[in-house]
PDB file of N, CA and C in Angstrom:
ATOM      1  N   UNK A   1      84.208 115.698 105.068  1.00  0.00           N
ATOM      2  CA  UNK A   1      85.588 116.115 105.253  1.00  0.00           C
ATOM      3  C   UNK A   1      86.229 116.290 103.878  1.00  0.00           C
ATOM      4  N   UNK A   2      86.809 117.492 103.720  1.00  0.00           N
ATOM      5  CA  UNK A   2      87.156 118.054 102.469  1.00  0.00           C
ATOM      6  C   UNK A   2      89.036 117.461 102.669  1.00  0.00           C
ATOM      7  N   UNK A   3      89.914 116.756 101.621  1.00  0.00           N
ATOM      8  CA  UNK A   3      91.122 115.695 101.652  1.00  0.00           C
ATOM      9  C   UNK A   3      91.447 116.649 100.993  1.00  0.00           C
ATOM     10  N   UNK A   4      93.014 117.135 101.773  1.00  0.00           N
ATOM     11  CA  UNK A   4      94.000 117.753 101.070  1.00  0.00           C
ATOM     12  C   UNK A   4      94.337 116.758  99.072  1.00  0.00           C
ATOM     13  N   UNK A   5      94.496 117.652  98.631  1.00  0.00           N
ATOM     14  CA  UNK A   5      94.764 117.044  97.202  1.00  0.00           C
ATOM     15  C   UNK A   5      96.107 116.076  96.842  1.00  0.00           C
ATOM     16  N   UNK A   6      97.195 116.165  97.536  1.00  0.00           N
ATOM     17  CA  UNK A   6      98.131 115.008  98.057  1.00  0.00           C
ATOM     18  C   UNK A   6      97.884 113.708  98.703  1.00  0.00           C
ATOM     19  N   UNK A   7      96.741 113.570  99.251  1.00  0.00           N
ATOM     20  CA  UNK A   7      95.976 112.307  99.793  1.00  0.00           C
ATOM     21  C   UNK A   7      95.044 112.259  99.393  1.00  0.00           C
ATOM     22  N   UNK A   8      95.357 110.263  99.391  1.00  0.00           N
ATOM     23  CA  UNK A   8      94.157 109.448  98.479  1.00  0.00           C
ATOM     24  C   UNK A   8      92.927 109.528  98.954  1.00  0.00           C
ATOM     25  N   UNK A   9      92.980 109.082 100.642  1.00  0.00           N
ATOM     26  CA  UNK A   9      91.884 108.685 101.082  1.00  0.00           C
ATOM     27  C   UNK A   9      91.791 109.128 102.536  1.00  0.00           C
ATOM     28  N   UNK A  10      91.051 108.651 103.349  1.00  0.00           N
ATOM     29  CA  UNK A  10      90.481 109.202 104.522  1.00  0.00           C
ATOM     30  C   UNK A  10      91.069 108.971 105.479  1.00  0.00           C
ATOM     31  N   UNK A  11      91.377 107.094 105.200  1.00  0.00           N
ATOM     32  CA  UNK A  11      92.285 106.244 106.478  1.00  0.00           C
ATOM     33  C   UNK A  11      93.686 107.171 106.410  1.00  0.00           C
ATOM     34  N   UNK A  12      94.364 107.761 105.381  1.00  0.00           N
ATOM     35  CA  UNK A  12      95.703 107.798 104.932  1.00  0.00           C
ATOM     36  C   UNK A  12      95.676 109.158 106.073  1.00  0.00           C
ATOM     37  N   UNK A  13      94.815 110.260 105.618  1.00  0.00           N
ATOM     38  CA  UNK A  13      94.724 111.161 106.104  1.00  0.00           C
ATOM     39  C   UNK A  13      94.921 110.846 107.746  1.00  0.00           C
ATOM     40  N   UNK A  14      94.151 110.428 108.261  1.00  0.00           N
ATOM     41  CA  UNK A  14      94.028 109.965 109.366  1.00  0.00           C
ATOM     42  C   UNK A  14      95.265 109.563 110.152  1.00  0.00           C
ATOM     43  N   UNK A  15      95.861 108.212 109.472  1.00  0.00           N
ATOM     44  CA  UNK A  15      97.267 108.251 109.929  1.00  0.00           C
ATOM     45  C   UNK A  15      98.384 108.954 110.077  1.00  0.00           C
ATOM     46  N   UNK A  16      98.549 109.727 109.114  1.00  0.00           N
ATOM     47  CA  UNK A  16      99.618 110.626 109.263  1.00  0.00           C
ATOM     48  C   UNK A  16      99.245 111.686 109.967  1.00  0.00           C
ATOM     49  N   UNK A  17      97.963 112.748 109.996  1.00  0.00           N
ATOM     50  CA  UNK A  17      97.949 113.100 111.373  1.00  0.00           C
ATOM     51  C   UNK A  17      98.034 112.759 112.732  1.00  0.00           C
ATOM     52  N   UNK A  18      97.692 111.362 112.835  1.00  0.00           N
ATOM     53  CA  UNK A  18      97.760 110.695 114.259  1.00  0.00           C
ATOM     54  C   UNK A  18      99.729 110.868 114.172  1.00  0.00           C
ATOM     55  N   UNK A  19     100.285 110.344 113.271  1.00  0.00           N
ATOM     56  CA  UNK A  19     101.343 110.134 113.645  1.00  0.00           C
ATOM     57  C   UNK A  19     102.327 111.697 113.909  1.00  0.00           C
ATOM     58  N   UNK A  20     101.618 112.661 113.483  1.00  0.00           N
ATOM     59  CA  UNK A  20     102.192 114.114 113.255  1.00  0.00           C
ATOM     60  C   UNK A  20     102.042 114.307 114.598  1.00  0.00           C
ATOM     61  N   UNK A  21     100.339 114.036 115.139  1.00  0.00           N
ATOM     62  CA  UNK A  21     100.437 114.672 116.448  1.00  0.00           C
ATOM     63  C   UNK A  21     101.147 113.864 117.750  1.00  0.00           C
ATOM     64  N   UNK A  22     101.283 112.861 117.528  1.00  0.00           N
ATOM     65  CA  UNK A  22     102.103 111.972 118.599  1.00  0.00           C
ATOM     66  C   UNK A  22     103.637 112.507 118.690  1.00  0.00           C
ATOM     67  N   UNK A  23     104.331 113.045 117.092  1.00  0.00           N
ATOM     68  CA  UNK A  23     105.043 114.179 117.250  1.00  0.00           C
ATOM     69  C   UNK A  23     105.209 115.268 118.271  1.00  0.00           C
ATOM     70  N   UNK A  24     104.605 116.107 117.587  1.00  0.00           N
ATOM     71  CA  UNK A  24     103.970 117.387 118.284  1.00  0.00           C
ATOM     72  C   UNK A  24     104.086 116.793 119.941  1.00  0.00           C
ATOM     73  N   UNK A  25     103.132 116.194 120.450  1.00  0.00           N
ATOM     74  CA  UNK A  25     102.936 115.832 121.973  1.00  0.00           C
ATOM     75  C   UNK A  25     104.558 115.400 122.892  1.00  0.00           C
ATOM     76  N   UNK A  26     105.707 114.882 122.018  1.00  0.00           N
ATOM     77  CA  UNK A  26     106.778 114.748 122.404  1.00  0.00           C
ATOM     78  C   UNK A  26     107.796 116.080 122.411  1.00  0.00           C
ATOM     79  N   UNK A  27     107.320 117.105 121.919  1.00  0.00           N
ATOM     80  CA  UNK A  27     107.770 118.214 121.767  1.00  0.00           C
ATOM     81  C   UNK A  27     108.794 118.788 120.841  1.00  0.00           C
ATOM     82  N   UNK A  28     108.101 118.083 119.569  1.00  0.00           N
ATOM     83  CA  UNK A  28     108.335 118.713 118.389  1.00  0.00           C
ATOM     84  C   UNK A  28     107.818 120.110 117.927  1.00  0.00           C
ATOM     85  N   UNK A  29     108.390 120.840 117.406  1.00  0.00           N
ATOM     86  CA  UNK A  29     107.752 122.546 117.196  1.00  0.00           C
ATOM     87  C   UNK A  29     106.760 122.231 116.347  1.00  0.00           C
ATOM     88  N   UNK A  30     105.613 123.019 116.097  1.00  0.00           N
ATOM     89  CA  UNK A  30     104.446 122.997 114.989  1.00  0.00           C
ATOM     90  C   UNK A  30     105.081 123.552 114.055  1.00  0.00           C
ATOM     91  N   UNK A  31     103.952 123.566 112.535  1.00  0.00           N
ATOM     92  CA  UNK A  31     104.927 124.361 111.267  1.00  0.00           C
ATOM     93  C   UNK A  31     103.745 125.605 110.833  1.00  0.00           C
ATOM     94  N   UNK A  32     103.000 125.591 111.699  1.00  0.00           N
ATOM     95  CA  UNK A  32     102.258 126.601 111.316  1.00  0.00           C
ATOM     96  C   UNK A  32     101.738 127.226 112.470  1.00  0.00           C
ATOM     97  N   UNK A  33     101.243 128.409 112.964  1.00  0.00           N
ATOM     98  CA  UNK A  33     101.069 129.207 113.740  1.00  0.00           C
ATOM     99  C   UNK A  33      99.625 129.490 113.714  1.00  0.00           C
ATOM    100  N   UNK A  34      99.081 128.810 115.217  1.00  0.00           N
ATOM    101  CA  UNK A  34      97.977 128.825 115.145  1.00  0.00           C
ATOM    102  C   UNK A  34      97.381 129.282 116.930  1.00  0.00           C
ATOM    103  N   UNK A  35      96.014 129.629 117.350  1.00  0.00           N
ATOM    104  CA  UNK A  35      95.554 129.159 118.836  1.00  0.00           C
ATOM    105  C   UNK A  35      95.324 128.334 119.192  1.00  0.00           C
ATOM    106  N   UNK A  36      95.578 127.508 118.697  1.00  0.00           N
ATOM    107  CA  UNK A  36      95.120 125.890 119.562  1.00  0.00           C
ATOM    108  C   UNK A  36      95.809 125.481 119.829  1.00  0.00           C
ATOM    109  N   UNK A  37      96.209 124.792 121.368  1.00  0.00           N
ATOM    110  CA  UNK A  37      97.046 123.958 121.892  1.00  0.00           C
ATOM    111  C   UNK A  37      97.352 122.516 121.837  1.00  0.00           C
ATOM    112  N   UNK A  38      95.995 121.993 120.737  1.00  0.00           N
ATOM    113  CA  UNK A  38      95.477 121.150 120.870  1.00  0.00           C
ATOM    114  C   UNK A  38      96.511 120.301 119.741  1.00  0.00           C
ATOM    115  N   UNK A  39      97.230 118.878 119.874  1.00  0.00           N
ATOM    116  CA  UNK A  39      98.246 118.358 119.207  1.00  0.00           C
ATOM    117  C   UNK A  39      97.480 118.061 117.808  1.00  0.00           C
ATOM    118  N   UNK A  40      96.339 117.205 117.780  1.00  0.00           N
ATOM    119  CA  UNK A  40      95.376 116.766 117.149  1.00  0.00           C
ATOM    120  C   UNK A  40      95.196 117.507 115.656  1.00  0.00           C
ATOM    121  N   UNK A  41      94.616 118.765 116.052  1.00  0.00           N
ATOM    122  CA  UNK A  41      93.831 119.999 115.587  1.00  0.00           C
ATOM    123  C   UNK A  41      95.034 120.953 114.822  1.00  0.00           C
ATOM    124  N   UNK A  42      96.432 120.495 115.499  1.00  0.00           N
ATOM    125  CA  UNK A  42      97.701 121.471 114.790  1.00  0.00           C
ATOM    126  C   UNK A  42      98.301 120.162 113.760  1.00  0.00           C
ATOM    127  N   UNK A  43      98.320 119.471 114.277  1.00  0.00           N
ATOM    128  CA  UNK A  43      98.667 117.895 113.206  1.00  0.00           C
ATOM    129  C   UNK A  43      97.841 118.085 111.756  1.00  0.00           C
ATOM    130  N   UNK A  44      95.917 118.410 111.916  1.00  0.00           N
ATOM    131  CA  UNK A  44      95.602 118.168 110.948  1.00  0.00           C
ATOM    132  C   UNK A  44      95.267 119.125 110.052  1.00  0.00           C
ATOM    133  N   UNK A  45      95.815 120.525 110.352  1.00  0.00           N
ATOM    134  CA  UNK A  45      95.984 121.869 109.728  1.00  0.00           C
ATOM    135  C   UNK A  45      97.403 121.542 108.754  1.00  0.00           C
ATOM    136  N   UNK A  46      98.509 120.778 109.620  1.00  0.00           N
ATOM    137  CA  UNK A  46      99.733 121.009 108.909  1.00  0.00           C
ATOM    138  C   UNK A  46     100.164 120.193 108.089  1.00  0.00           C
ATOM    139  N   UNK A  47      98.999 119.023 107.732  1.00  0.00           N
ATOM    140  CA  UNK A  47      98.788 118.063 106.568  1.00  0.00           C
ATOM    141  C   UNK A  47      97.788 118.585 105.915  1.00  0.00           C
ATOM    142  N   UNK A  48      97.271 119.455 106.266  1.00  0.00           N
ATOM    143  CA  UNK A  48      96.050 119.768 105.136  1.00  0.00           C
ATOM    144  C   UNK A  48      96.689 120.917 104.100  1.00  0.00           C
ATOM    145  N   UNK A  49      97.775 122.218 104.760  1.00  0.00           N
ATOM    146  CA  UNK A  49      98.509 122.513 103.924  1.00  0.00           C
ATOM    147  C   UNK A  49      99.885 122.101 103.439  1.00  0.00           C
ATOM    148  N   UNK A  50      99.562 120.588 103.400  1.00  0.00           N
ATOM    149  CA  UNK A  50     100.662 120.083 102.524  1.00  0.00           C
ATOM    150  C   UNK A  50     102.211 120.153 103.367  1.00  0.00           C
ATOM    151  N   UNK A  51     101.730 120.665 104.720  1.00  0.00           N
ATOM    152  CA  UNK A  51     103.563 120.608 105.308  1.00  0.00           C
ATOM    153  C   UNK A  51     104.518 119.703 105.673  1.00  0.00           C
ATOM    154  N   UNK A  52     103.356 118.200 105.871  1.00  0.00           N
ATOM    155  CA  UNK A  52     103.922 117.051 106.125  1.00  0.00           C
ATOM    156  C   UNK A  52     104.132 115.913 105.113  1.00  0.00           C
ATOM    157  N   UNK A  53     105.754 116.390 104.914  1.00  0.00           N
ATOM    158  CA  UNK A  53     106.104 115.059 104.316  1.00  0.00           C
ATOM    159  C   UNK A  53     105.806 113.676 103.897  1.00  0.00           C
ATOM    160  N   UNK A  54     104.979 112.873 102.664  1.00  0.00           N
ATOM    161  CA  UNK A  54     105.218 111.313 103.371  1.00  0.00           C
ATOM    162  C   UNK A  54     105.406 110.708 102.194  1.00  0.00           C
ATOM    163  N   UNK A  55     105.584 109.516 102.344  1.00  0.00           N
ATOM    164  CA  UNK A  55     105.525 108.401 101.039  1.00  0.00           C
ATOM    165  C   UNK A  55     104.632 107.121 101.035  1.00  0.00           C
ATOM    166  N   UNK A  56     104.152 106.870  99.993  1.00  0.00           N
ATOM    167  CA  UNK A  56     104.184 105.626  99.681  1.00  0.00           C
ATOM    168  C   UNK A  56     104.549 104.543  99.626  1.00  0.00           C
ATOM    169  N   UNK A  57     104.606 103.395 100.257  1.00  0.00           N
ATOM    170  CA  UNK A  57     105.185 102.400  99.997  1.00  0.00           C
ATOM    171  C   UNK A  57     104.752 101.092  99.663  1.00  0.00           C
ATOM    172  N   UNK A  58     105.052 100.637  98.808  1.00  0.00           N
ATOM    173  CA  UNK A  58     103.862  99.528  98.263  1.00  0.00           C
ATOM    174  C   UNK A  58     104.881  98.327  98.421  1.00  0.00           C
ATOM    175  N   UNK A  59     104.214  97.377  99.290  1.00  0.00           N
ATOM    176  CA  UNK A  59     105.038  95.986 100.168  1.00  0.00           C
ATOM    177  C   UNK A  59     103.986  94.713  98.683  1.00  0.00           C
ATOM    178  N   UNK A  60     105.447  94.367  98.374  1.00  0.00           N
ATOM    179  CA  UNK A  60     105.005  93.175  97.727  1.00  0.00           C
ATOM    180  C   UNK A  60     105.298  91.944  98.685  1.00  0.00           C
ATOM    181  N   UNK A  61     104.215  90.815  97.914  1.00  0.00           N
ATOM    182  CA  UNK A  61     103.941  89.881  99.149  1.00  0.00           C
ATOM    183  C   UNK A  61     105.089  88.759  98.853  1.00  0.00           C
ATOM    184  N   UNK A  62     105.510  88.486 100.164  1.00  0.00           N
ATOM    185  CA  UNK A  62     106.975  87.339 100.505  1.00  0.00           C
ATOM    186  C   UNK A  62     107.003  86.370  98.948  1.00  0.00           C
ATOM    187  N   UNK A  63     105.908  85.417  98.655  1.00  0.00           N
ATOM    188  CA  UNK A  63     105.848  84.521  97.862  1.00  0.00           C
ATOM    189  C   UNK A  63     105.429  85.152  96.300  1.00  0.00           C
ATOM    190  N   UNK A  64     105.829  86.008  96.045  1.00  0.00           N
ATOM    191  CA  UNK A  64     105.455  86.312  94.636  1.00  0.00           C
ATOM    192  C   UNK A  64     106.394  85.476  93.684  1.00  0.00           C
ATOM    193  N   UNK A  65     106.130  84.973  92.834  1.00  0.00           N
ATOM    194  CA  UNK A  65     106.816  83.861  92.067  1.00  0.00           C
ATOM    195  C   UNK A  65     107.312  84.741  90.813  1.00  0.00           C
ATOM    196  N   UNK A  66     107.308  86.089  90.726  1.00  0.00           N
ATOM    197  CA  UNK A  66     108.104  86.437  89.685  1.00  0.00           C
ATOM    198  C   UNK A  66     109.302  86.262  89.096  1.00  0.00           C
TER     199      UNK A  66
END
């Protein structure tokens, strides 16, 4: 599997399409125009060209003694 250049890794990828297409399935519009009906398959086209938004967030842990 070839990773859009905005994502690190595989899991990352993964999530944010799951979460794009759980989108999509509530009846959010797609951002790209495609034949497939399929939520999945339009989720991971529209993170691969970079259409979906996301961030980073790096959780520091409760007890850090800084």
């Amino acid at each position: 599997m070839e990773l859009p250049n905005n994502i690190d890794s595989k899991f990352r990828y993964i999530l944010i399409s799951a979460k794009r297409a759980r989108q999509l399935q509530s009846g959010v519009r797609p951002l790209v125009q495609t034949q497939t009906k399929r939520a999945t398959k339009i989720a991971q086209q529209e993170v691969s060209a970079g259409l979906i938004p996301f961030e980073i967030v790096e959780v520091k842990p409760e007890n850090d003694s800084d």
